[in-house]
C-alpha atoms as a PDB file:
ATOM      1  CA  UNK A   1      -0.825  16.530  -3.389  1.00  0.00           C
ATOM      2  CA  UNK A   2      -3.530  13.582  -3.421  1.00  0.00           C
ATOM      3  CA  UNK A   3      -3.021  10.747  -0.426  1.00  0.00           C
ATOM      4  CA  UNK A   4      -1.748   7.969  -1.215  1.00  0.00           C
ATOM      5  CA  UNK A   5      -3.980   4.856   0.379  1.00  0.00           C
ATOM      6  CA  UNK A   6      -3.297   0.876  -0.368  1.00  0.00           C
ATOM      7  CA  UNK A   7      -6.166  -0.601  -0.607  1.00  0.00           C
ATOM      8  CA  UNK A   8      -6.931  -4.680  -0.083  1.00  0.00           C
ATOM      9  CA  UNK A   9      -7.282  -7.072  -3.343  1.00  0.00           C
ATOM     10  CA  UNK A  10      -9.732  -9.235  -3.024  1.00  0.00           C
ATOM     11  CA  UNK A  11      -8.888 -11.253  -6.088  1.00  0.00           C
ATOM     12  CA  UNK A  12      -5.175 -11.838  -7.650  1.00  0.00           C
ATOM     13  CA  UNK A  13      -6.344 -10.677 -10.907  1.00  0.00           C
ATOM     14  CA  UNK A  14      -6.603  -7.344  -9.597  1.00  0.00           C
ATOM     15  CA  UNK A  15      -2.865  -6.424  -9.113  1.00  0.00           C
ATOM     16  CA  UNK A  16      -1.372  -4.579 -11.919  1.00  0.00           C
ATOM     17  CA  UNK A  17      -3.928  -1.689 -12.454  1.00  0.00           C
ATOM     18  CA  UNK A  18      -5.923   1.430 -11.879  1.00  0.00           C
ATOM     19  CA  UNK A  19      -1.576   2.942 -11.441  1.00  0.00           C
ATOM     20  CA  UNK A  20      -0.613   1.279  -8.100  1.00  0.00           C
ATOM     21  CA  UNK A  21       3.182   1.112  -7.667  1.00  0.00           C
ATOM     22  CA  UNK A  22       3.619  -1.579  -5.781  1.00  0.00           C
ATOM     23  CA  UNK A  23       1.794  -4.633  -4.192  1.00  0.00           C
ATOM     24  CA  UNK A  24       2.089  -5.790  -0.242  1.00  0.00           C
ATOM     25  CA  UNK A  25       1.695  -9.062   0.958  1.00  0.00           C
ATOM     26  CA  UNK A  26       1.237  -9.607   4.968  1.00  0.00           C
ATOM     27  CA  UNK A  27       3.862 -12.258   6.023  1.00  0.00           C
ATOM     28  CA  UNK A  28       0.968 -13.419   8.314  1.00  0.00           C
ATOM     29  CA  UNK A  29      -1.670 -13.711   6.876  1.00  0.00           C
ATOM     30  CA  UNK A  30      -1.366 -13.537   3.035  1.00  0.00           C
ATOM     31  CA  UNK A  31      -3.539 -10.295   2.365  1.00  0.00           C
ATOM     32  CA  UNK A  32      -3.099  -8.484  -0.381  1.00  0.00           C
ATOM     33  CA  UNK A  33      -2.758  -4.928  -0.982  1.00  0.00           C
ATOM     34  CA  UNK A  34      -1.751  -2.114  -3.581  1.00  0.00           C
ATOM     35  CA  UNK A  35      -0.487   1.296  -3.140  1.00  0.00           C
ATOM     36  CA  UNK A  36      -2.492   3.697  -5.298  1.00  0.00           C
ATOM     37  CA  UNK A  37      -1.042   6.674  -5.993  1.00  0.00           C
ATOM     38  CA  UNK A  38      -2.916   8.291  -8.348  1.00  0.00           C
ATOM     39  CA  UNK A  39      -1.020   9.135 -11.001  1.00  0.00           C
ATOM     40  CA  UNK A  40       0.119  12.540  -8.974  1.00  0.00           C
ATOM     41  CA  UNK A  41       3.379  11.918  -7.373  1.00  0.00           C
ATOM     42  CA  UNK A  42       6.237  14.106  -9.061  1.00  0.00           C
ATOM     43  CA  UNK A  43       3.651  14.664 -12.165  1.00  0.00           C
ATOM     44  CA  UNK A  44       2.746  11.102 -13.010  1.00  0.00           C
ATOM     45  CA  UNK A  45       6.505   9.507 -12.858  1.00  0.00           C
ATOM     46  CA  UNK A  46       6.991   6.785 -10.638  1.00  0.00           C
ATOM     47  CA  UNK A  47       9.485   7.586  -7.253  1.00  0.00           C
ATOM     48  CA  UNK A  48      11.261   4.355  -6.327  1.00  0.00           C
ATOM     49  CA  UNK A  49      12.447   5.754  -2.901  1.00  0.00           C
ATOM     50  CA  UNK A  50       8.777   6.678  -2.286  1.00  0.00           C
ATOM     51  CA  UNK A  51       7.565   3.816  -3.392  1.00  0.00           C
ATOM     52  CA  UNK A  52      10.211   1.599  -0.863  1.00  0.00           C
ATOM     53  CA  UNK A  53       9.042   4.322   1.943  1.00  0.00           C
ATOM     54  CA  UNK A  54       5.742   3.463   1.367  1.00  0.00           C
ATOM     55  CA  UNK A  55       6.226  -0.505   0.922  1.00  0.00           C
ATOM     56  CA  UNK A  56       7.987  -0.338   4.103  1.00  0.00           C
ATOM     57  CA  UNK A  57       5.694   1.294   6.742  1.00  0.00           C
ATOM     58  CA  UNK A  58       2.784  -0.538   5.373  1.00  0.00           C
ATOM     59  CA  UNK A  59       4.884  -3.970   6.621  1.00  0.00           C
ATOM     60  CA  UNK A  60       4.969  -2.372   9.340  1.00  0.00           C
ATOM     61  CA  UNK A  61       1.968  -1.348   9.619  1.00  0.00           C
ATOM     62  CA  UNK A  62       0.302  -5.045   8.862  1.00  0.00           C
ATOM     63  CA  UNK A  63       2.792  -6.636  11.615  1.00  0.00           C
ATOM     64  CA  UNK A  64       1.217  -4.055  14.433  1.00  0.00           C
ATOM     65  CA  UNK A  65      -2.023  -5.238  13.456  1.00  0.00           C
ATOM     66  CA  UNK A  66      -1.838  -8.753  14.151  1.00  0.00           C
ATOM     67  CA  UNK A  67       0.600  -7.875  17.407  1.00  0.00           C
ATOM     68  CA  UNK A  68      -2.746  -5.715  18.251  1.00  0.00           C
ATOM     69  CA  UNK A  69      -4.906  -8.276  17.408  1.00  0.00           C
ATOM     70  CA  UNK A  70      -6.911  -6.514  14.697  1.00  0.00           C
ATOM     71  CA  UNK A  71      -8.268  -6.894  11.478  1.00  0.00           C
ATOM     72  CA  UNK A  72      -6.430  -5.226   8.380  1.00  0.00           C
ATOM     73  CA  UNK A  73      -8.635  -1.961   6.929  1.00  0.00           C
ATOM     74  CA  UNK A  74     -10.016  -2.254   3.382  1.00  0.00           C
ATOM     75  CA  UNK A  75      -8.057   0.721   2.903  1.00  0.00           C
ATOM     76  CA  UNK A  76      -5.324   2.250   4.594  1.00  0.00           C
ATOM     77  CA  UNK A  77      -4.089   6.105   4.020  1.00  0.00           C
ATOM     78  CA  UNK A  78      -0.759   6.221   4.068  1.00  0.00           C
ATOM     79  CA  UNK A  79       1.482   9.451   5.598  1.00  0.00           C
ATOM     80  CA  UNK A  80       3.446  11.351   3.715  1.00  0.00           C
ATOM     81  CA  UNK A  81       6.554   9.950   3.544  1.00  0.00           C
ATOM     82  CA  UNK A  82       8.429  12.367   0.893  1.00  0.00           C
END
């Protein structure tokens, strides 16, 4: 199985393609970001529950930066959360 990574939008026109699920927005910040999966989760169909498992540690994930004072990544890879 291919990782799944959300990468930052650098432009709003960008949301909606290349097959993310779901786009992120940091409650601090405003960044963007979309969770690519690649067309290769459960043969192409879209998992909800992985996608609201994935949506959810990446909030997470963006809070703990700014607690740690750190940028956000271009791209983050995101675990295996199925």
């Amino acid at each position: 199985m291919k990782t799944c990574t959300a990468k930052r939008l650098r432009k709003i026109a960008q949301a909606a393609s290349n097959g993310e699920t779901e786009t992120v927005v940091c409650d601090t910040c405003g960044q963007r970001f979309a969770i690519h999966n690649g067309g290769v989760h459960n043969g192409g169909v879209h998992d909800a529950g992985l996608a609201e498992k994935q949506v959810a540690w990446l909030q997470d994930r963006l809070v703990w930066d700014h607690i740690q004072e750190r940028k956000h990544h271009g791209s983050v890879d995101l675990p295996n959360l199925s």
